[in-house]
PDB file of N, CA and C in Angstrom:
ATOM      1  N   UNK A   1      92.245  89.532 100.383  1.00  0.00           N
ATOM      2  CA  UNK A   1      92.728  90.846 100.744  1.00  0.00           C
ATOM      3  C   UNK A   1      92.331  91.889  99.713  1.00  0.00           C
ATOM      4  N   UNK A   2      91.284  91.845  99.069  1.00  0.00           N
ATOM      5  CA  UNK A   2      90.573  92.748  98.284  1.00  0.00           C
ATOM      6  C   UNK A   2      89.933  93.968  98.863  1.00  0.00           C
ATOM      7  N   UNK A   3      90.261  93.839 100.274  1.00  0.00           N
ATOM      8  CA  UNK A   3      88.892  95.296 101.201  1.00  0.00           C
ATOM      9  C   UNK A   3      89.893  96.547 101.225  1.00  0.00           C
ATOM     10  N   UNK A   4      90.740  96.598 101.960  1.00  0.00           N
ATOM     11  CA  UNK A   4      91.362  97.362 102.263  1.00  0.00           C
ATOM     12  C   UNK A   4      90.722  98.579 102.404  1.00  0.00           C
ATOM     13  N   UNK A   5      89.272  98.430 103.643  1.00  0.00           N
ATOM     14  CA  UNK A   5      88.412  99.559 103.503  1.00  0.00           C
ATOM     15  C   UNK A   5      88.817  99.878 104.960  1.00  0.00           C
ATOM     16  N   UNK A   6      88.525  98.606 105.929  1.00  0.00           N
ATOM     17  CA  UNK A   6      88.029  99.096 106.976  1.00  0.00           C
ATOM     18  C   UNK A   6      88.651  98.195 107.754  1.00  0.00           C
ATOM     19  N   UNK A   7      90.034  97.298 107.832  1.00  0.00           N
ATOM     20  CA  UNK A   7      90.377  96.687 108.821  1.00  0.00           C
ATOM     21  C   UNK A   7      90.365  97.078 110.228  1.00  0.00           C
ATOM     22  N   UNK A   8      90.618  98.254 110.654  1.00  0.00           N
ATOM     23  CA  UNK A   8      90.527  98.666 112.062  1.00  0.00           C
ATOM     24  C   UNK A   8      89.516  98.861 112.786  1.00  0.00           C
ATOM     25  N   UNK A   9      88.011  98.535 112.139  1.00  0.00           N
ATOM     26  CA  UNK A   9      87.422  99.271 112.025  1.00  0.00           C
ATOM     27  C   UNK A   9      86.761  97.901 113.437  1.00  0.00           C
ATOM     28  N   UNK A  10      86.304  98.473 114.889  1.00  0.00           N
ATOM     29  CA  UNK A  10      85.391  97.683 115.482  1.00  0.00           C
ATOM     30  C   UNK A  10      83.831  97.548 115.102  1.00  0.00           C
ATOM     31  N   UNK A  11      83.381  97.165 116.345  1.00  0.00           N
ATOM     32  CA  UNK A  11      82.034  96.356 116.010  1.00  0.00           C
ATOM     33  C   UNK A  11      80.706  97.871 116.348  1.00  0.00           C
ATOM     34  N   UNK A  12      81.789  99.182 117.041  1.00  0.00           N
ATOM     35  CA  UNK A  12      81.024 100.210 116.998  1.00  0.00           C
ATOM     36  C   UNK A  12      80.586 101.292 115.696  1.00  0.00           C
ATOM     37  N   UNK A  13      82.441 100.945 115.124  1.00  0.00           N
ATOM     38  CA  UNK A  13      81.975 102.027 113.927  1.00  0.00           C
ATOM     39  C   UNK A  13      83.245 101.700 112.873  1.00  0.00           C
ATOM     40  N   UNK A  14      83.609 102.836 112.131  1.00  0.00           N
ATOM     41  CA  UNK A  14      84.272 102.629 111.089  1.00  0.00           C
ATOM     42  C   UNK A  14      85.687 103.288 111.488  1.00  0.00           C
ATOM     43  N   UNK A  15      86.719 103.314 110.661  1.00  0.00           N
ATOM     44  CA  UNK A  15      88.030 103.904 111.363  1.00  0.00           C
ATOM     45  C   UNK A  15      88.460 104.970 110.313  1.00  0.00           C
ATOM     46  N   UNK A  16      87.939 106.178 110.995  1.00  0.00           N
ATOM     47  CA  UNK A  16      88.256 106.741 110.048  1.00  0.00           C
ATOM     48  C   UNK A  16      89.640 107.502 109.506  1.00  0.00           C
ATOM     49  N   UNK A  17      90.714 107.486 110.190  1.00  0.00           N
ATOM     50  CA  UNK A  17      91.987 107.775 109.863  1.00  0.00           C
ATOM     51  C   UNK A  17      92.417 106.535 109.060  1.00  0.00           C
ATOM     52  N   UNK A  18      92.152 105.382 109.017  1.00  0.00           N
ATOM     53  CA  UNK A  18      92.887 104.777 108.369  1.00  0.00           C
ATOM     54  C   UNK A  18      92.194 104.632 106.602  1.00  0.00           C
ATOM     55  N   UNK A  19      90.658 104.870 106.974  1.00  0.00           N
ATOM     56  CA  UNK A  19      90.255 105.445 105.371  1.00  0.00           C
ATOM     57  C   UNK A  19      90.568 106.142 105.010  1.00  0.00           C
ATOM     58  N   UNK A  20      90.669 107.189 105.523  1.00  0.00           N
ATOM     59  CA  UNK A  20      91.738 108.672 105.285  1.00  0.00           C
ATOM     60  C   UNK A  20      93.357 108.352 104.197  1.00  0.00           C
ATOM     61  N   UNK A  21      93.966 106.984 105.455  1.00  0.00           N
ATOM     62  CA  UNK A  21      94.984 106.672 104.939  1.00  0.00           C
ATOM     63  C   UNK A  21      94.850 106.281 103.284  1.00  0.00           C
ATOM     64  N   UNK A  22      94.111 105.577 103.367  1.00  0.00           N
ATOM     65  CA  UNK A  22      93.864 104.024 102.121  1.00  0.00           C
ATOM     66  C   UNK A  22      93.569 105.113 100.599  1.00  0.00           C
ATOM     67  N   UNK A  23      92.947 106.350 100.859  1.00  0.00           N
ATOM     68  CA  UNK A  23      92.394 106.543  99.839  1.00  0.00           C
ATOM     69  C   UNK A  23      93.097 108.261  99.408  1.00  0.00           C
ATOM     70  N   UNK A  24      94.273 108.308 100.273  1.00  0.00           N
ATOM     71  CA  UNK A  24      95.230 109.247 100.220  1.00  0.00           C
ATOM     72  C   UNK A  24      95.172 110.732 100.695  1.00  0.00           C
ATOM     73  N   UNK A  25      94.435 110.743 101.509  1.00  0.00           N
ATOM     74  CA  UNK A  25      93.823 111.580 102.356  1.00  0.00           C
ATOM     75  C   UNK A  25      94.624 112.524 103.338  1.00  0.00           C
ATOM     76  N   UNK A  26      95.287 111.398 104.140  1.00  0.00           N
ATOM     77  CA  UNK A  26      96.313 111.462 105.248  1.00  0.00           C
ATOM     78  C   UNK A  26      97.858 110.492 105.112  1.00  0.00           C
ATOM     79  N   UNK A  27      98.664 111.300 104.980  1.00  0.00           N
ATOM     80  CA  UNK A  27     100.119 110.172 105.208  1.00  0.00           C
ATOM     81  C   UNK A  27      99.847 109.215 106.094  1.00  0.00           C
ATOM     82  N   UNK A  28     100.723 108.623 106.268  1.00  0.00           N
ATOM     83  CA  UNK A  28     101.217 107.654 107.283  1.00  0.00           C
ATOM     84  C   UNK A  28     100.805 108.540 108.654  1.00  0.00           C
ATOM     85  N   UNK A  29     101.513 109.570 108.961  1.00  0.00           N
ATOM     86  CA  UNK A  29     101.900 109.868 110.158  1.00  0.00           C
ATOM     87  C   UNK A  29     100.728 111.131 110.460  1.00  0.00           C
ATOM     88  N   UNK A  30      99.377 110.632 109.784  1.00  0.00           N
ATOM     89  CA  UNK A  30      97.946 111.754 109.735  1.00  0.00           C
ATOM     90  C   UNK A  30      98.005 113.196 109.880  1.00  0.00           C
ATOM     91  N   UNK A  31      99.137 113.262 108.982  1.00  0.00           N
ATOM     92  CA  UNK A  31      99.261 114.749 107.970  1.00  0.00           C
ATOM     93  C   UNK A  31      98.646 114.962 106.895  1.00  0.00           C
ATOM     94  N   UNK A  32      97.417 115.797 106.756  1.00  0.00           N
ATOM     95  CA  UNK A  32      96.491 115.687 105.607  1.00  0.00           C
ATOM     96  C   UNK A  32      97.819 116.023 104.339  1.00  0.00           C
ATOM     97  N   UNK A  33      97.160 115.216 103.250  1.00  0.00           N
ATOM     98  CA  UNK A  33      97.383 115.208 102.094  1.00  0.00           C
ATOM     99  C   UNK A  33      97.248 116.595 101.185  1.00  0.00           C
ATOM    100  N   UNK A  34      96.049 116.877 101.081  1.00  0.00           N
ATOM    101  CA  UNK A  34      95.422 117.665 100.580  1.00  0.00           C
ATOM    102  C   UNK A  34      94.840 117.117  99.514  1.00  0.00           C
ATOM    103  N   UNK A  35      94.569 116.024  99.535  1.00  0.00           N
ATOM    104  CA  UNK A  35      93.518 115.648  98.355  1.00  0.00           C
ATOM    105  C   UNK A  35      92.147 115.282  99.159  1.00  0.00           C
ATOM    106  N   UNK A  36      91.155 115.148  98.594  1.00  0.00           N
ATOM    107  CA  UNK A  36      89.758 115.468  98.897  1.00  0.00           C
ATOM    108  C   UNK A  36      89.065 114.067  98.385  1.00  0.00           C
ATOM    109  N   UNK A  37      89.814 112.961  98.621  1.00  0.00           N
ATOM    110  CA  UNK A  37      89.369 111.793  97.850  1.00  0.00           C
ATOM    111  C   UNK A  37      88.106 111.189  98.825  1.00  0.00           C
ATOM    112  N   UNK A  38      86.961 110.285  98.199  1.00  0.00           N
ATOM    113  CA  UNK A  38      86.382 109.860  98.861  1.00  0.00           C
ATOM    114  C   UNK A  38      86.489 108.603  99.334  1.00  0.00           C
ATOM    115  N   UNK A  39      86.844 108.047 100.722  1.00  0.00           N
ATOM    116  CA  UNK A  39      87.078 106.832 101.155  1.00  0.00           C
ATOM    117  C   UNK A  39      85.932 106.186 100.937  1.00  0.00           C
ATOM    118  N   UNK A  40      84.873 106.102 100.216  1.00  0.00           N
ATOM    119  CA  UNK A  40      83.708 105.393 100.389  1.00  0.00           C
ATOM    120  C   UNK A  40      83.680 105.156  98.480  1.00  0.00           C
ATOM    121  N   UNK A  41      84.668 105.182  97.819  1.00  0.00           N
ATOM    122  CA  UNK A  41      84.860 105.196  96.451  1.00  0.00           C
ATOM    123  C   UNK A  41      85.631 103.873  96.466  1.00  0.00           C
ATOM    124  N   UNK A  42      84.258 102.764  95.611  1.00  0.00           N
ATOM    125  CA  UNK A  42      85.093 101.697  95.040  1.00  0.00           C
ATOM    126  C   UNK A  42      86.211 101.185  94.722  1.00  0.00           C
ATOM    127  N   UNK A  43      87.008 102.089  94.384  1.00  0.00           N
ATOM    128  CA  UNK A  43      88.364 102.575  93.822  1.00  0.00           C
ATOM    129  C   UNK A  43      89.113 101.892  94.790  1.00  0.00           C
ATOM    130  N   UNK A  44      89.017 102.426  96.197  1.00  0.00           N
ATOM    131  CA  UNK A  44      89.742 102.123  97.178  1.00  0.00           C
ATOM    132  C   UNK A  44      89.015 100.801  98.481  1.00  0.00           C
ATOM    133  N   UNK A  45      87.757 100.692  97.930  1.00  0.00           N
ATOM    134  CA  UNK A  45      87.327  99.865  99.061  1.00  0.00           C
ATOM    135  C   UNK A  45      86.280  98.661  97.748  1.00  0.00           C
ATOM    136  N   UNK A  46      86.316  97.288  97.793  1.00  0.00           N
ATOM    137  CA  UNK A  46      85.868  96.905  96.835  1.00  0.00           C
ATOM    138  C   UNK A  46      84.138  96.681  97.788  1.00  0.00           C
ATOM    139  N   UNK A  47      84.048  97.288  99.306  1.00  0.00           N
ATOM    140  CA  UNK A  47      82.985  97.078 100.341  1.00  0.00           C
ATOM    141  C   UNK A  47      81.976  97.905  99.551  1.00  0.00           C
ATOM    142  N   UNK A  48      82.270  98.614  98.691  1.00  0.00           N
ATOM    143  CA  UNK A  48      81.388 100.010  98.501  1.00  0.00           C
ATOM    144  C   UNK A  48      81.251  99.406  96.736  1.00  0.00           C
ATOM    145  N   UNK A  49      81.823  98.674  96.150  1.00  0.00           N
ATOM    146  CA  UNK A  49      81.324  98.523  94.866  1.00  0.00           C
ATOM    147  C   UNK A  49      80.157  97.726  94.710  1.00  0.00           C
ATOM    148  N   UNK A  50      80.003  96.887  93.624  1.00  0.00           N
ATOM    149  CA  UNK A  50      78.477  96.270  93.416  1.00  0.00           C
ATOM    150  C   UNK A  50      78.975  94.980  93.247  1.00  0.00           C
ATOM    151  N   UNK A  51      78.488  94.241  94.400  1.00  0.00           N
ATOM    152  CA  UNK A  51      78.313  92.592  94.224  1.00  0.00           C
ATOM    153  C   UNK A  51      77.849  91.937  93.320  1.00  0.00           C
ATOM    154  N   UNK A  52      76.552  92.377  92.667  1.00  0.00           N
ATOM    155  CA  UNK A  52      75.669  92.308  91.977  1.00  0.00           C
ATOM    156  C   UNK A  52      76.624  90.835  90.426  1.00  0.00           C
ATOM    157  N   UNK A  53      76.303  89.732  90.858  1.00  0.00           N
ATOM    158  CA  UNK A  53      76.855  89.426  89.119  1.00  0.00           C
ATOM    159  C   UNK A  53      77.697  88.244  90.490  1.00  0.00           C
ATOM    160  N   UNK A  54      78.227  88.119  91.145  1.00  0.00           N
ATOM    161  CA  UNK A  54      79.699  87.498  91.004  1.00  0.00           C
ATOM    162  C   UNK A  54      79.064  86.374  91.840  1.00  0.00           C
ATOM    163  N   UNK A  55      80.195  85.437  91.395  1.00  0.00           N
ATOM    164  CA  UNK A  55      79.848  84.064  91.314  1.00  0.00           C
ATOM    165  C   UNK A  55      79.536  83.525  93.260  1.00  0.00           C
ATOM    166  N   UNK A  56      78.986  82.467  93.303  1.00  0.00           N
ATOM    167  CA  UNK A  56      79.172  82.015  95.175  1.00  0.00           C
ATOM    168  C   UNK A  56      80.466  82.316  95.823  1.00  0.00           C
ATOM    169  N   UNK A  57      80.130  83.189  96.861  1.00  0.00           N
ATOM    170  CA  UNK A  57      81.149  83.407  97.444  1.00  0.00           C
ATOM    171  C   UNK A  57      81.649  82.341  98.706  1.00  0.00           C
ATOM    172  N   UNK A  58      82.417  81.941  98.971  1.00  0.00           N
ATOM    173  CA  UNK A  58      83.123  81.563 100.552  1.00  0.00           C
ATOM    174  C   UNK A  58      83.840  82.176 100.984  1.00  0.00           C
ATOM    175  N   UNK A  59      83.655  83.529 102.682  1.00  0.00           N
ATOM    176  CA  UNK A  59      84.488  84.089 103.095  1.00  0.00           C
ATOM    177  C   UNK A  59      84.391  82.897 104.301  1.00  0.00           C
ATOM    178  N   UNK A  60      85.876  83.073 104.257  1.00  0.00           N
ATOM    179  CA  UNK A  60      86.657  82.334 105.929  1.00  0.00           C
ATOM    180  C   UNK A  60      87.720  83.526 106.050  1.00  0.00           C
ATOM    181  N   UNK A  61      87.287  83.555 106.955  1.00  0.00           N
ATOM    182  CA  UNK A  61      87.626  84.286 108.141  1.00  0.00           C
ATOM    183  C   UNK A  61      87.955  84.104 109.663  1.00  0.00           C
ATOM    184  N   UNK A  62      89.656  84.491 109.947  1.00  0.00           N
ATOM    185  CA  UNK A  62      89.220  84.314 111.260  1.00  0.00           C
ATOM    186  C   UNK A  62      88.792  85.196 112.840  1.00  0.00           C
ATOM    187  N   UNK A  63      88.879  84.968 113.537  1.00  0.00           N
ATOM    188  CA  UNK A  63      88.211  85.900 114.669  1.00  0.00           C
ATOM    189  C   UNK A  63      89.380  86.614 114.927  1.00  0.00           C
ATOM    190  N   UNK A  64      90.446  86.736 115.083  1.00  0.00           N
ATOM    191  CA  UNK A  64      91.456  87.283 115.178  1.00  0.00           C
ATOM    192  C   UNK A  64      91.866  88.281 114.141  1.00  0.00           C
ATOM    193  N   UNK A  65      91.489  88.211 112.917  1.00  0.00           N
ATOM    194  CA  UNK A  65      91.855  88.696 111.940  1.00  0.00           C
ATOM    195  C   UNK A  65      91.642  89.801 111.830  1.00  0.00           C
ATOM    196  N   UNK A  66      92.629  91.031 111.453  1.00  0.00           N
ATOM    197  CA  UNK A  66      92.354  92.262 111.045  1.00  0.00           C
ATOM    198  C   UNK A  66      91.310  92.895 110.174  1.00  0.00           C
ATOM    199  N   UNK A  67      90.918  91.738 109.011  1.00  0.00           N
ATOM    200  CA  UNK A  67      89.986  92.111 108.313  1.00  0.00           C
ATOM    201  C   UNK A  67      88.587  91.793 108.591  1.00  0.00           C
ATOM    202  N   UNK A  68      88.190  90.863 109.966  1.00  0.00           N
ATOM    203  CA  UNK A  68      87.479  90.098 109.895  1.00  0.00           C
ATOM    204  C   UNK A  68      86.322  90.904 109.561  1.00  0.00           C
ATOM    205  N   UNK A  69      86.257  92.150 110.032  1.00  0.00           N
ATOM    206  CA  UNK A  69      84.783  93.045 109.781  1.00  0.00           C
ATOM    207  C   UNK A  69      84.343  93.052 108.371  1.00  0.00           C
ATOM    208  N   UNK A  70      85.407  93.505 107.817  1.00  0.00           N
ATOM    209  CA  UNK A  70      85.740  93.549 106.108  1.00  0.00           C
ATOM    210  C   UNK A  70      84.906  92.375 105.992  1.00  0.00           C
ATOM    211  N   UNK A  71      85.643  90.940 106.100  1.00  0.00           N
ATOM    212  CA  UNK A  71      84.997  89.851 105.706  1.00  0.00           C
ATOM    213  C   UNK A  71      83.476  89.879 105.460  1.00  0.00           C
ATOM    214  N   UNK A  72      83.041  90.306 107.185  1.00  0.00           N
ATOM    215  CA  UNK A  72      81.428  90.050 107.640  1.00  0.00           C
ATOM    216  C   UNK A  72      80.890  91.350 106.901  1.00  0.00           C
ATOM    217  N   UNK A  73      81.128  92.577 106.300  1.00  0.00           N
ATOM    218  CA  UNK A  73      80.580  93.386 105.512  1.00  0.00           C
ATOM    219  C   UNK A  73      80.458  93.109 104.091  1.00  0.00           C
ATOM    220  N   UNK A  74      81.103  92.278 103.709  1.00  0.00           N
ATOM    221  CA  UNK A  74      81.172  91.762 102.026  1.00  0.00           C
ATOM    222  C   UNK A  74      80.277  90.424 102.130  1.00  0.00           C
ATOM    223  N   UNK A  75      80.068  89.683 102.981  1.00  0.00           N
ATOM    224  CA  UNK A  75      79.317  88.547 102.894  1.00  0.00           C
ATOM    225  C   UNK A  75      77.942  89.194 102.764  1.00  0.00           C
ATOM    226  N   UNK A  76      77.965  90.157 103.860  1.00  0.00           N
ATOM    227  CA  UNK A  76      76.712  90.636 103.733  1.00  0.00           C
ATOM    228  C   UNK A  76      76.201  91.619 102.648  1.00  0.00           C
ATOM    229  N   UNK A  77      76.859  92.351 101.779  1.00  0.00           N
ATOM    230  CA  UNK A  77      77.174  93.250 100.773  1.00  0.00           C
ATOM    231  C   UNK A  77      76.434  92.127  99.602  1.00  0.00           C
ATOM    232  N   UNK A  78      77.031  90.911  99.684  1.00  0.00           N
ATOM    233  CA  UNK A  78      77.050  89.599  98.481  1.00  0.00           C
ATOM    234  C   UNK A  78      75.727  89.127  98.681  1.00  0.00           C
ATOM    235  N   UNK A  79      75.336  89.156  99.955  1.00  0.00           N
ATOM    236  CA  UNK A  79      73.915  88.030 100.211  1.00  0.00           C
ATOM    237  C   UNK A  79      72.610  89.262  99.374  1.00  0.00           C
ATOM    238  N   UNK A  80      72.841  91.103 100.009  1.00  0.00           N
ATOM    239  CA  UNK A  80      72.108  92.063  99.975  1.00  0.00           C
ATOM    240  C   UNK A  80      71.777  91.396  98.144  1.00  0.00           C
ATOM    241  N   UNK A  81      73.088  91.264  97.266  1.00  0.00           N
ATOM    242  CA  UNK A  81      73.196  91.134  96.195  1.00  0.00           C
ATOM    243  C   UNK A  81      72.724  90.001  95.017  1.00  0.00           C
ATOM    244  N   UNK A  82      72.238  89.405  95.923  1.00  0.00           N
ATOM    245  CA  UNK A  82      71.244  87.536  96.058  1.00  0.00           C
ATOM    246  C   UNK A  82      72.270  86.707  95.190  1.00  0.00           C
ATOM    247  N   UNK A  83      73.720  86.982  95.965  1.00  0.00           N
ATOM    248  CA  UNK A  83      74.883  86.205  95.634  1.00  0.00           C
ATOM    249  C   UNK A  83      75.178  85.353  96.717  1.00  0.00           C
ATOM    250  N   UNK A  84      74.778  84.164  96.234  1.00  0.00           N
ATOM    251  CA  UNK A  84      74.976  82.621  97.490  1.00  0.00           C
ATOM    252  C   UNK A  84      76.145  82.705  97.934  1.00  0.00           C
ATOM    253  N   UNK A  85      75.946  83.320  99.111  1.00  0.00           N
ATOM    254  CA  UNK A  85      77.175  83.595  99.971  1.00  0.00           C
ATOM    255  C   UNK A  85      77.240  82.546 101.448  1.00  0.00           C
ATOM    256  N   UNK A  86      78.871  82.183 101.669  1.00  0.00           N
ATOM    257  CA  UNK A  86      78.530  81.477 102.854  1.00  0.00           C
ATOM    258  C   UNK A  86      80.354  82.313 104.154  1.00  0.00           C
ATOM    259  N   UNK A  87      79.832  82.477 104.811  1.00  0.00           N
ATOM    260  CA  UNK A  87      80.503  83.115 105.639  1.00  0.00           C
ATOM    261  C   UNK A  87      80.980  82.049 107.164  1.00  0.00           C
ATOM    262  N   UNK A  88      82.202  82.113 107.384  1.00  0.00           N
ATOM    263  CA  UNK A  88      82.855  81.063 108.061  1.00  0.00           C
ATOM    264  C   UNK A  88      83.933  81.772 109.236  1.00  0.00           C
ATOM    265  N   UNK A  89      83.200  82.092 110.438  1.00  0.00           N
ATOM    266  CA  UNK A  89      84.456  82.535 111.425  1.00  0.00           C
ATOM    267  C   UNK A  89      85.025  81.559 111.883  1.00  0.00           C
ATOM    268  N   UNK A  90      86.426  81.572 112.117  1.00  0.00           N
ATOM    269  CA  UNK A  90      87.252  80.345 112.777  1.00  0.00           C
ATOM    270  C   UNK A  90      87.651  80.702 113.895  1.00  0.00           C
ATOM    271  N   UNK A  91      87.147  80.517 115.240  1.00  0.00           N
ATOM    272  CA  UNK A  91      87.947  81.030 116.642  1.00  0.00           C
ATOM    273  C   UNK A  91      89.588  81.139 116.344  1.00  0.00           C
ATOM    274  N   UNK A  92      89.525  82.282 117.034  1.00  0.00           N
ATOM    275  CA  UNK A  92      91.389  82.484 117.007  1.00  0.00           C
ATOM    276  C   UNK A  92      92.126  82.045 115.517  1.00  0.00           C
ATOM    277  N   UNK A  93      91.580  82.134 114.705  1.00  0.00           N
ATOM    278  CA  UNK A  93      92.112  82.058 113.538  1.00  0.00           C
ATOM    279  C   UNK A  93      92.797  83.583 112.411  1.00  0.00           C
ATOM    280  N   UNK A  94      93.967  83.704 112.690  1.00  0.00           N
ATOM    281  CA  UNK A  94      94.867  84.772 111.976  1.00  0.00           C
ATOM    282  C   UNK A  94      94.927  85.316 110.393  1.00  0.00           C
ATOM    283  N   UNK A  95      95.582  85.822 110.215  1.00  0.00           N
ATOM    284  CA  UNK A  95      95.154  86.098 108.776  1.00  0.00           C
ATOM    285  C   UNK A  95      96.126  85.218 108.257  1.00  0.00           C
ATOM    286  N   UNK A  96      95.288  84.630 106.642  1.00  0.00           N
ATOM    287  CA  UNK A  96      95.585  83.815 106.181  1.00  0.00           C
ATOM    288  C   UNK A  96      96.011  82.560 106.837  1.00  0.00           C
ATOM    289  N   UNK A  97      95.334  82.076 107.634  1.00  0.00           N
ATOM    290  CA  UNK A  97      95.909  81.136 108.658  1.00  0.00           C
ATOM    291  C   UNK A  97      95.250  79.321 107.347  1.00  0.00           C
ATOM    292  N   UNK A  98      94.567  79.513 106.542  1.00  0.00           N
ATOM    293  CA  UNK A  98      94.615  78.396 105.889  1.00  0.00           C
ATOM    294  C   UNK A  98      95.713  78.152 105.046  1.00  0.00           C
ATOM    295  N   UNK A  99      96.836  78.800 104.509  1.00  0.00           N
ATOM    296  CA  UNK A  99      98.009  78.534 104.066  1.00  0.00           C
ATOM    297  C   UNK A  99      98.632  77.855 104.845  1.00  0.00           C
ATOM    298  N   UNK A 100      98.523  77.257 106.568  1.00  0.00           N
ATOM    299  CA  UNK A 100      99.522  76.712 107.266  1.00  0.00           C
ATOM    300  C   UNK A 100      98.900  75.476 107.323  1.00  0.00           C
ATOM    301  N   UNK A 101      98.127  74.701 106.237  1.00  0.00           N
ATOM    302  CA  UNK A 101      97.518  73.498 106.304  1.00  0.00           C
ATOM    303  C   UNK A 101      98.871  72.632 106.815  1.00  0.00           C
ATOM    304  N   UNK A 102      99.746  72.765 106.149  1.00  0.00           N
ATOM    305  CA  UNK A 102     100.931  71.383 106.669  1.00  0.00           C
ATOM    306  C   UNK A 102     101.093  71.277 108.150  1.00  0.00           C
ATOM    307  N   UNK A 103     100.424  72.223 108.925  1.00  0.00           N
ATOM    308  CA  UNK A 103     101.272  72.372 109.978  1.00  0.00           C
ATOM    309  C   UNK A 103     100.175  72.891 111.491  1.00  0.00           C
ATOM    310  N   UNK A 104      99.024  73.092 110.840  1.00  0.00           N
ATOM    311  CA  UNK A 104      97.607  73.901 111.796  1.00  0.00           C
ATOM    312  C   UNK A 104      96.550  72.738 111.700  1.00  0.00           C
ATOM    313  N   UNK A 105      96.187  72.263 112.386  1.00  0.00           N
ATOM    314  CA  UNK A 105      94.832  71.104 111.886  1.00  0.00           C
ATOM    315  C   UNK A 105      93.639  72.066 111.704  1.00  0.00           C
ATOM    316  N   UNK A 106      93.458  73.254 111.859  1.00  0.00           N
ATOM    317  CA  UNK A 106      92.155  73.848 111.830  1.00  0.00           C
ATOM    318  C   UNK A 106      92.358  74.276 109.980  1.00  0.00           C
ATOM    319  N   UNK A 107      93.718  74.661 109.993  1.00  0.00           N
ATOM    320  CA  UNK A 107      93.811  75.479 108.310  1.00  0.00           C
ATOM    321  C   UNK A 107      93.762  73.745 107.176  1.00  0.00           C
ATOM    322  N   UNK A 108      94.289  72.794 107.847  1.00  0.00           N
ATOM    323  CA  UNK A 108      93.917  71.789 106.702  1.00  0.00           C
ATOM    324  C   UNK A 108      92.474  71.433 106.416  1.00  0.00           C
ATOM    325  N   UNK A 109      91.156  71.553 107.747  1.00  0.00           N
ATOM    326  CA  UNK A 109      90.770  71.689 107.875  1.00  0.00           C
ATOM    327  C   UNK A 109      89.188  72.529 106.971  1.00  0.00           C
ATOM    328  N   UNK A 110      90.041  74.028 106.844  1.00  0.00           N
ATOM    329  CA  UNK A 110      89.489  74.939 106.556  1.00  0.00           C
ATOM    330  C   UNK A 110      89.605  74.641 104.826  1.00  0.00           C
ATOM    331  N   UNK A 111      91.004  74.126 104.666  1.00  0.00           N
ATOM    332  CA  UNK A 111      91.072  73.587 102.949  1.00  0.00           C
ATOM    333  C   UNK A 111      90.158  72.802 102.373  1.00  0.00           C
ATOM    334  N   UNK A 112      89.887  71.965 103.066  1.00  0.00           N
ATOM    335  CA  UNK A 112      88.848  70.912 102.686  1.00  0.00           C
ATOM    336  C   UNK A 112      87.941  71.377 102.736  1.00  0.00           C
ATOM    337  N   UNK A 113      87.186  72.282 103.561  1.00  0.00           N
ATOM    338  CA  UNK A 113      85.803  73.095 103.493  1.00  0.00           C
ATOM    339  C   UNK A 113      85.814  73.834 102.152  1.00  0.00           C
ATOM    340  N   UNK A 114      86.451  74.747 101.527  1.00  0.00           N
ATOM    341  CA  UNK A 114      87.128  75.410 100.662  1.00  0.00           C
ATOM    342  C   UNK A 114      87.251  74.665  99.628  1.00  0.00           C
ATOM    343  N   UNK A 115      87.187  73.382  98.969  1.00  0.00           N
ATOM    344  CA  UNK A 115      87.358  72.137  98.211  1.00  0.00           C
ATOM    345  C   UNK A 115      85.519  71.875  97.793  1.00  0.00           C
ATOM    346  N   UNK A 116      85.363  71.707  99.075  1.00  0.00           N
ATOM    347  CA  UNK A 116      83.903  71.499  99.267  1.00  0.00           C
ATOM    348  C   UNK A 116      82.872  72.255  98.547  1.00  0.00           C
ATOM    349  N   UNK A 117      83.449  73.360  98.759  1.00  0.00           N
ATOM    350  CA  UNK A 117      82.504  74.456  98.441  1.00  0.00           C
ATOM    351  C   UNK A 117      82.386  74.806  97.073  1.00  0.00           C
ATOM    352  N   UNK A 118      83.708  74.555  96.343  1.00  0.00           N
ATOM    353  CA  UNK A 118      84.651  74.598  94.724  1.00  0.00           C
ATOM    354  C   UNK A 118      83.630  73.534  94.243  1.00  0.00           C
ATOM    355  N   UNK A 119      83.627  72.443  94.882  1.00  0.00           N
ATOM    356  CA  UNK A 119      82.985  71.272  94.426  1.00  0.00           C
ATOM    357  C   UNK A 119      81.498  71.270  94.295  1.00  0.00           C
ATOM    358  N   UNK A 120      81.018  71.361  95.219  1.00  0.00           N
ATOM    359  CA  UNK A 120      79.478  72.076  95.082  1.00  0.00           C
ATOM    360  C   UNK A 120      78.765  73.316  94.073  1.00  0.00           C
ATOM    361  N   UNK A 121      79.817  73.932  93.627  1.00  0.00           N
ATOM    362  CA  UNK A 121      79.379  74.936  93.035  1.00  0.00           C
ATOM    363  C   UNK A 121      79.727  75.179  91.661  1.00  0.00           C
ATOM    364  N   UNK A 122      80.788  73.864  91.284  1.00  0.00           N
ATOM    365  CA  UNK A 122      81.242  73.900  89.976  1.00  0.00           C
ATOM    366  C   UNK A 122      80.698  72.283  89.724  1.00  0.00           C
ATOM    367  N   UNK A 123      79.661  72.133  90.170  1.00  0.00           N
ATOM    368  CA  UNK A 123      79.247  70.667  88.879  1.00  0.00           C
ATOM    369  C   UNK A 123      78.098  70.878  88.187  1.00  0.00           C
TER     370      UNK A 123
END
């Protein structure tokens, strides 16, 4: 949950009241602020900072998920960045839905992939 750029955002475009929101633009209830901040400032979206440097990434993600765009823009942000990135949609999978390993066979599942990946990349 590091994006907090663009969850609303569909597969046409970006959302822009809720960047508005994130970066203090617009209240809650899209009454300008009066500040002049830029939603496209690192500060507020980590989509817009520099990948450049950081270690293999694994986004899982699921299809359901609010962030999922977020997800698929940072994988791709990481790869632009020739950071070994591996990107993982899970049908119908919710946010944070690998915390319910005790209880989801797809999130115990998704742990062990996640293990895998720790393991591969730290020997």
């Amino acid at each position: 949950d590091v994006m907090l750029g663009h969850p609303t955002r569909d597969h046409a475009g970006l959302s822009p009241a809720f960047a508005e929101m994130i970066c203090g633009n617009m209240d809650i209830t899209g009454k300008p602020t009066g500040q002049q901040n830029n939603p496209q400032d690192p500060c507020y979206s980590a989509l817009w900072g520099s990948f450049k440097g950081l270690p293999p990434l694994f986004v899982l993600v699921g299809s359901t998920e609010v962030l999922m765009d977020d997800a698929i823009l940072a994988a791709e942000a990481a790869r632009k960045a020739n950071v070994p990135t591996e990107l993982e949609i899970s049908t119908h999978g919710c946010h944070c839905y690998p915390a319910f390993f005790d209880s989801v066979p797809e999130a115990a599942s998704a742990n062990a992939r996640i293990a895998d990946f720790i393991t591969k990349h730290c020997q």
